[in-house]
Protein backbone atom coordinates (compact mmCIF):
# COMPACT_ATOMS: atom_id res chain seq x y z
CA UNK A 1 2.16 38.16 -26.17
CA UNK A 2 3.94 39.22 -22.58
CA UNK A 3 4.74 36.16 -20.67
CA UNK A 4 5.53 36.07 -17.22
CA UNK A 5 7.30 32.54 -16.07
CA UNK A 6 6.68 31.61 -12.83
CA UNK A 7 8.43 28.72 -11.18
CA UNK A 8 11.48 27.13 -10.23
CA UNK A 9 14.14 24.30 -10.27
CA UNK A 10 15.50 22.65 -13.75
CA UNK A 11 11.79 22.43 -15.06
CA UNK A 12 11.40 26.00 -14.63
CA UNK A 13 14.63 26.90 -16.11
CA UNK A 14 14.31 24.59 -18.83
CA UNK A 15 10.77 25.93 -20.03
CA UNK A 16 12.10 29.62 -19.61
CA UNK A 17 14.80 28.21 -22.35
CA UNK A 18 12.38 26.89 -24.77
CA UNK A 19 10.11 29.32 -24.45
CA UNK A 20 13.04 32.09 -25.19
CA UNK A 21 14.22 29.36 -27.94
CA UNK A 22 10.83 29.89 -29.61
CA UNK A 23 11.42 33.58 -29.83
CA UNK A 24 8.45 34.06 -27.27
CA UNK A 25 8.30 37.10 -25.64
CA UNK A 26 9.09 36.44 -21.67
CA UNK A 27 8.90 39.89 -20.02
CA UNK A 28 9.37 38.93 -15.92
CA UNK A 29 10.43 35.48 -14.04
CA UNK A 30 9.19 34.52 -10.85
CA UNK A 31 11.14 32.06 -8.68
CA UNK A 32 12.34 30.92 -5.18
CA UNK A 33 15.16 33.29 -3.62
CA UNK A 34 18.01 30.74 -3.09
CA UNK A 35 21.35 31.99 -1.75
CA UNK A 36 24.04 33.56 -3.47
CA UNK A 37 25.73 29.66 -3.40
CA UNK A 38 22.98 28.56 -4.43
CA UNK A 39 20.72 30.23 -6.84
CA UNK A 40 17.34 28.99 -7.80
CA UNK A 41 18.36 27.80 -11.41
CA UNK A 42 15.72 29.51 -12.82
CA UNK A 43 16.30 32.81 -11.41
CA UNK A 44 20.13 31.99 -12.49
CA UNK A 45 19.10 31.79 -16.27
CA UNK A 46 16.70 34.63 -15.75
CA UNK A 47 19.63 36.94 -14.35
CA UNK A 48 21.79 35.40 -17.12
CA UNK A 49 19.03 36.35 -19.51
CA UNK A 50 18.63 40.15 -17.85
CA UNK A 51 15.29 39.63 -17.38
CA UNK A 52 13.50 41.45 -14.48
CA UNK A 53 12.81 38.78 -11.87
CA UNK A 54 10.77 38.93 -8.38
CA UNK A 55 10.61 36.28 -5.23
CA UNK A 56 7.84 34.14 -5.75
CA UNK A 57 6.57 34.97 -2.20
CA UNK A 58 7.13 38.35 -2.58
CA UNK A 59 3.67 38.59 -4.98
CA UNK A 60 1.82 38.10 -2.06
CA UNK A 61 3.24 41.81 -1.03
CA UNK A 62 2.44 44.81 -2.39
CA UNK A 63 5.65 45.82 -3.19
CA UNK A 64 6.54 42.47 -5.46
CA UNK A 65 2.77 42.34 -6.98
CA UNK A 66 3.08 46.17 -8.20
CA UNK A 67 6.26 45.54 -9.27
CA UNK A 68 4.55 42.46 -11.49
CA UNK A 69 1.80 44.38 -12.67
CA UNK A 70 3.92 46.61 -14.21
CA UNK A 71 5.32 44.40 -16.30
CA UNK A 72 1.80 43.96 -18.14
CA UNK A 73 1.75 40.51 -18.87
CA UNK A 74 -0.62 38.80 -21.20
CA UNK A 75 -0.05 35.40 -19.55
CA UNK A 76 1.77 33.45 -16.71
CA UNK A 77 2.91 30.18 -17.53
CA UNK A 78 3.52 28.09 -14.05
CA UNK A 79 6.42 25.71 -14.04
CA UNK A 80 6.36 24.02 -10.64
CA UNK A 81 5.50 26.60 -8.70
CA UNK A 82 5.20 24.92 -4.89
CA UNK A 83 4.33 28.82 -3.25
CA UNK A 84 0.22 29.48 -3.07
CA UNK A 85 0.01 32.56 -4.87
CA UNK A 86 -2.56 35.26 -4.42
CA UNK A 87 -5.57 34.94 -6.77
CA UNK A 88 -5.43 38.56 -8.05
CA UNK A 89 -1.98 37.05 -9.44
CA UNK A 90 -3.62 34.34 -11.40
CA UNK A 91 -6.62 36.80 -13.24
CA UNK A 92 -4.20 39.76 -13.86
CA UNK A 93 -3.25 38.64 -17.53
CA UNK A 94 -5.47 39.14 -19.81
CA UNK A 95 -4.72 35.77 -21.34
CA UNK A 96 -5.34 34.36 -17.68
CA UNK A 97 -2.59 31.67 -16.08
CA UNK A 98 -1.79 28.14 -17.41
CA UNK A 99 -0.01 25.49 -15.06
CA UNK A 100 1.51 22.48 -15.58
CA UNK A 101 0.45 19.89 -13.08
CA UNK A 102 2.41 15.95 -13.47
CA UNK A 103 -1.08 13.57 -13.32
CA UNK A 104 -3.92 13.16 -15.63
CA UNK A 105 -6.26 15.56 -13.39
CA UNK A 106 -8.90 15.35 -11.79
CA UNK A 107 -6.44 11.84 -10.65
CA UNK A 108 -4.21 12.84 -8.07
CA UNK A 109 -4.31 16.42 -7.45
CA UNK A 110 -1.92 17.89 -5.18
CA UNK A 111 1.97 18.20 -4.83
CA UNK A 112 2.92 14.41 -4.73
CA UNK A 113 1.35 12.98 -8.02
CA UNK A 114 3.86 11.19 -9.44
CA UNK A 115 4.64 9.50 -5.93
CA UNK A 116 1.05 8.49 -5.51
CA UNK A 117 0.50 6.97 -8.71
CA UNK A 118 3.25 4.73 -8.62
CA UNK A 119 2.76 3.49 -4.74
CA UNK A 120 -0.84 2.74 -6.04
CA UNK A 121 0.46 0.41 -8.55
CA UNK A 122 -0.93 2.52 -11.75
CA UNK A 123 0.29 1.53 -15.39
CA UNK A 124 -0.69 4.51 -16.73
CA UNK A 125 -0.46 8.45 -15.85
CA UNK A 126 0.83 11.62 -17.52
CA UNK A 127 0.64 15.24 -17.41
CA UNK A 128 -2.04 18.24 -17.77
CA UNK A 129 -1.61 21.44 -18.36
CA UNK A 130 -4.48 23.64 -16.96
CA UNK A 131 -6.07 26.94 -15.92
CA UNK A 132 -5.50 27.15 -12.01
CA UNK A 133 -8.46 28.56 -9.90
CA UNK A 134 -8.27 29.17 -6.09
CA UNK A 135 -8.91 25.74 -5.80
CA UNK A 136 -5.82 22.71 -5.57
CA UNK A 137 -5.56 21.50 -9.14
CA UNK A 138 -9.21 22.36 -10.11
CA UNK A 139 -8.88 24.53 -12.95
CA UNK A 140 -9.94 23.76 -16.60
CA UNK A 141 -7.55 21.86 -18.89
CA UNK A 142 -6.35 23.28 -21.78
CA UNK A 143 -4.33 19.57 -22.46
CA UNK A 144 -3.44 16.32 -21.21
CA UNK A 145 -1.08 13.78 -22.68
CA UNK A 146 -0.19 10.08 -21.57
CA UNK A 147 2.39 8.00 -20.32
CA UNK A 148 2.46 4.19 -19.09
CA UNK A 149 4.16 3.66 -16.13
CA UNK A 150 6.69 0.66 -16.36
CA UNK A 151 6.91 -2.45 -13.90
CA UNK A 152 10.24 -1.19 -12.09
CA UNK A 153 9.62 2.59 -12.92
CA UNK A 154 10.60 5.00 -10.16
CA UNK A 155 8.94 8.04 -9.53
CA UNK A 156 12.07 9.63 -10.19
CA UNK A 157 12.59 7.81 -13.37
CA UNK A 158 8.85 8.69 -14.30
CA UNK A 159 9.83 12.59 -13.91
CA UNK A 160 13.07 12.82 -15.15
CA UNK A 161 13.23 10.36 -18.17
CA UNK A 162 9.20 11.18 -19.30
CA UNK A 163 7.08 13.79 -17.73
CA UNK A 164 10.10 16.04 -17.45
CA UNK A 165 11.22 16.55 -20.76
CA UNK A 166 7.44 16.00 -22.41
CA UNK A 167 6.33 18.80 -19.74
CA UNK A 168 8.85 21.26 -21.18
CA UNK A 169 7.38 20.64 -24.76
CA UNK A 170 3.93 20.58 -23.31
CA UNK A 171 4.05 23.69 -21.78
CA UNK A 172 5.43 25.34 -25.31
CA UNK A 173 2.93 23.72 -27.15
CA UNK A 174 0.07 25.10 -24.55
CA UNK A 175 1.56 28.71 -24.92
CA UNK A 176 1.14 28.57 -28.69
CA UNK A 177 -2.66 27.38 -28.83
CA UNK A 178 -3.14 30.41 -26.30
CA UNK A 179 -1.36 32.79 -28.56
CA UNK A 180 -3.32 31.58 -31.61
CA UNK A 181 -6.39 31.52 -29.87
CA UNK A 182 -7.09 28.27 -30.08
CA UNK A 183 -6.71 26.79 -26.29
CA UNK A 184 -9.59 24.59 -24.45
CA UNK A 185 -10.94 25.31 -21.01
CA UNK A 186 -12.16 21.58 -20.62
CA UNK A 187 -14.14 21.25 -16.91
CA UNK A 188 -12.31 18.69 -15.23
CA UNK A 189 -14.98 15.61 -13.73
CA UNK A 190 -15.40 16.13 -10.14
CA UNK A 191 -16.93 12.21 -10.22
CA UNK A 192 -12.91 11.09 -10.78
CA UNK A 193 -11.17 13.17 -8.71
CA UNK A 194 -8.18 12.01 -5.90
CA UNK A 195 -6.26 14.26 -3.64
CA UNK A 196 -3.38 12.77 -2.02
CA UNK A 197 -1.44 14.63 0.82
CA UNK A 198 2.06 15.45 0.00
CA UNK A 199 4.42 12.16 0.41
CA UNK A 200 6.15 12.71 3.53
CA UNK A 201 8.15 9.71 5.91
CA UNK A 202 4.89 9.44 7.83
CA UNK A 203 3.38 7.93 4.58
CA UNK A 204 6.67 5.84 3.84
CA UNK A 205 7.01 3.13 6.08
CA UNK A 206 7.57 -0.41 4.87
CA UNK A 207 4.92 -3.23 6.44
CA UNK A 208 6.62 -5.92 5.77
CA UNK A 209 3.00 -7.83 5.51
CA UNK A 210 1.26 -6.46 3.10
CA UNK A 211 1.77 -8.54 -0.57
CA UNK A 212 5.13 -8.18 -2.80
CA UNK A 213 3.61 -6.06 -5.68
CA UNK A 214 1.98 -3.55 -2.39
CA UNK A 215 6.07 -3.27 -0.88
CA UNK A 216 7.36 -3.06 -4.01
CA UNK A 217 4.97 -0.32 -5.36
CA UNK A 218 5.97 1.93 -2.33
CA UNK A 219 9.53 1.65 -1.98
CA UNK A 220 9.64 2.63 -6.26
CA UNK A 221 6.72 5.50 -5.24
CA UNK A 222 9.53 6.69 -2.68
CA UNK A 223 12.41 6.60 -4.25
CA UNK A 224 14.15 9.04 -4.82
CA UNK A 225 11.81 11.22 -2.29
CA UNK A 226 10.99 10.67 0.53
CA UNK A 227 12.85 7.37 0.92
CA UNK A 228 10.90 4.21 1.52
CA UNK A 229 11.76 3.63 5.13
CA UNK A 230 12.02 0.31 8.17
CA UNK A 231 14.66 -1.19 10.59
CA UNK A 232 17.03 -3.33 11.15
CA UNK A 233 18.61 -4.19 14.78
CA UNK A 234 15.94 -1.44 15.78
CA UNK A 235 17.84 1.15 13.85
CA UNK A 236 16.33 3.28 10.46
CA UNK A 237 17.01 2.41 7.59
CA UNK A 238 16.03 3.71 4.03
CA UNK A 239 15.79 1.65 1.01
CA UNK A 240 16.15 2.99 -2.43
CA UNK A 241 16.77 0.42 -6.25
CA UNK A 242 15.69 -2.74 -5.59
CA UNK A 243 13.56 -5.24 -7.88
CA UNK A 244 11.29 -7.48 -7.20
CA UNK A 245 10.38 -11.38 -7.73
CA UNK A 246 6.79 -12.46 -7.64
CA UNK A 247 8.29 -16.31 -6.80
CA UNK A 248 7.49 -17.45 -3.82
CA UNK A 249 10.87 -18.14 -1.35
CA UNK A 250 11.36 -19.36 1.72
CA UNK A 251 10.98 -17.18 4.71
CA UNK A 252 9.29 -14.72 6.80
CA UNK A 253 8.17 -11.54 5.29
CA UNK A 254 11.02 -9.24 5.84
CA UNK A 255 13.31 -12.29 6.67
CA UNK A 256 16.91 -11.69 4.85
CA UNK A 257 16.88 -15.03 2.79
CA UNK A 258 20.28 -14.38 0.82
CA UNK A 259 22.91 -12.09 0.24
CA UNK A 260 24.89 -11.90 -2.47
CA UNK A 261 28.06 -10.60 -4.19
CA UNK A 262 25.46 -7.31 -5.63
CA UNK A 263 22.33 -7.42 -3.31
CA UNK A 264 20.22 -8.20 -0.53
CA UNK A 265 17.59 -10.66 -0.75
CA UNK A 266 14.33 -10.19 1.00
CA UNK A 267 11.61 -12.59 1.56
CA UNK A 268 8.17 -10.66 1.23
CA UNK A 269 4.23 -11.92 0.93
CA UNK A 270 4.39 -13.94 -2.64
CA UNK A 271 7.45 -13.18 -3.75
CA UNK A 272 11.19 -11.40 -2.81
CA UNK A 273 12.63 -7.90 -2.68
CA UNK A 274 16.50 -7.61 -4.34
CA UNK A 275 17.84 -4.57 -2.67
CA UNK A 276 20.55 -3.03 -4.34
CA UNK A 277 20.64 0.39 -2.52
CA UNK A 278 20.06 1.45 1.27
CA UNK A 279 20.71 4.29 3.50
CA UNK A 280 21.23 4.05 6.98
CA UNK A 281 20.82 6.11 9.36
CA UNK A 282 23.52 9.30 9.11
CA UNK A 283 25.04 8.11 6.06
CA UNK A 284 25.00 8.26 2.25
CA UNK A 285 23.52 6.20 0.35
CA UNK A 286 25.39 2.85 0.02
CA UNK A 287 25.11 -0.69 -2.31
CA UNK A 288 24.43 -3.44 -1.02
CA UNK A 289 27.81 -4.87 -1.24
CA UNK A 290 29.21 -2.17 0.82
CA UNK A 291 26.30 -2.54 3.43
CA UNK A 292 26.14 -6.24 3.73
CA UNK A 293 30.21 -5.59 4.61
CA UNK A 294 30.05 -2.88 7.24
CA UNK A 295 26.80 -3.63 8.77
CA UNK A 296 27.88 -7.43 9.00
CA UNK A 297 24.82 -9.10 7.67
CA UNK A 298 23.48 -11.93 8.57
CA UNK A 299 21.07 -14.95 6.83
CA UNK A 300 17.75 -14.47 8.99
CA UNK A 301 17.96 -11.35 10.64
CA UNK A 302 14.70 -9.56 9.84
CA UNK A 303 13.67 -6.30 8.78
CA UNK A 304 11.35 -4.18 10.56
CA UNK A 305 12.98 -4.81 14.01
């Protein structure tokens, strides 16, 4: 079976690797360009690999889709693939095009999944691995696995430490019930279905009102991407690892109530933020130690102004 992988990014590379582990039978890679600094690591392992590689973009040209045809693949496999590719693309396997997609779909189609379902306070999502259409995540699913979403789970911890590496595996496991002939096309449930725009700043602002678990839930939906975001003294500031206390505390939502050899101390609506990690505005990231020092916190100054 002739396998195109199209993608990019560690995921990418890392399901060109198993699938070349496996002894499958990868004839063409598609992935970003990158620069000559800095090469899209999939394309790296592909070049590394000698295996004939094109632009992603470039399929939308004649030039880069002839060029892909004549490799005469049997089936893509899509390994975060961001670029809209042409549909001709997706039907001209035989085998068709399988994609893997970080959300139990029809929840939370689009390109910010894992963001949404932790800034909507879910306990629960996963991955599915599906047959793309020209519509945004609306394909069959050929399979769908689980994954519970901890307390103080990040959406970066969600990707790298679980729907990362089960993806990889997932994606194997999908290309072998296509080889054997044995993979579903289950109709997704149009009844269920969420679409969430990609998570942006606009969509990451802190309001400081809104109850402890709602705060909470964003800044760990933001983090590490975009970057939950308020003020202080009227200037930006992004806050990253933080935890929260559902204990009531005195002070105003927002109010700095303590601060502390290792954090920041933030009164919110039923409860209080510990903030570990900031960035403010034109500099790295930072602890909390380090901030409280140069910025010269006070007690009572309040974020969001």
């Amino acid at each position: 079976m002739r396998i195109v992988v199209m993608g990019q990014a560690a995921f990418g590379e890392q399901v060109l690797a198993k699938l070349l582990e496996e002894g499958r039978e990868v004839v063409g890679v598609s992935a970003p360009a990158g620069t000559p600094e800095r090469p899209d690591p999939l394309a790296a392992l592909a070049a590394q690999k000698g295996l004939p590689f094109c632009v992603t973009r470039d399929l939308k040209k004649d030039d880069g889709y002839n060029a892909y045809e004549a490799l005469k693949p049997d089936l893509n496999v899509m390994a975060f693939v961001t670029d809209i590719l042409a549909e001709q693309v997706l039907y001209t396997p035989k085998l068709g095009t399988i994609q893997y997609h970080p959300s139990i779909l029809p929840r939370h189609r689009g390109a910010s999944a894992m963001n949404w379902a932790v800034i909507q306070g879910e306990t629960k999502t996963g991955l599915t691995v599906f047959w793309p259409d020209k519509g945004i995540d609306t394909g069959p699913v050929l399979l769908q696995k689980e994954v519970e979403v901890g307390p103080d789970e990040t959406m970066g911890g969600l990707y790298f430490q679980k729907l990362f590496p089960m993806g990889v595996d997932a994606m194997a496991e999908a290309v072998a019930l296509v080889e054997a002939g044995k993979a579903p096309e289950l109709g997704q449930d149009e009844s269920q279905a969420t679409y969430e725009p990609i998570c942006k700043d606009e969509h990451a602002g802190i309001d400081w009102s809104k109850p402890a678990a709602e705060v909470y839930n964003l800044i760990r939906g933001c983090n590490p991407q975009p970057g939950a975001h308020t003020t202080l003294r009227g200037e930006p500031l992004k806050i990253f690892d933080c935890k929260a206390e559902f204990e009531p505390v005195q002070g105003n939502p927002g109010e700095i109530v303590d601060l502390s050899d290792d954090a920041i101390r933030v009164a919110l609506d039923g409860g209080s933020l510990i903030v570990q990690r900031v960035q403010p505005k034109g500099s790295a990231k930072v602890k909390a130690p380090e901030f409280i020092t140069t910025a010269g916190l006070k007690l009572g100054e309040r974020l969001g102004s």
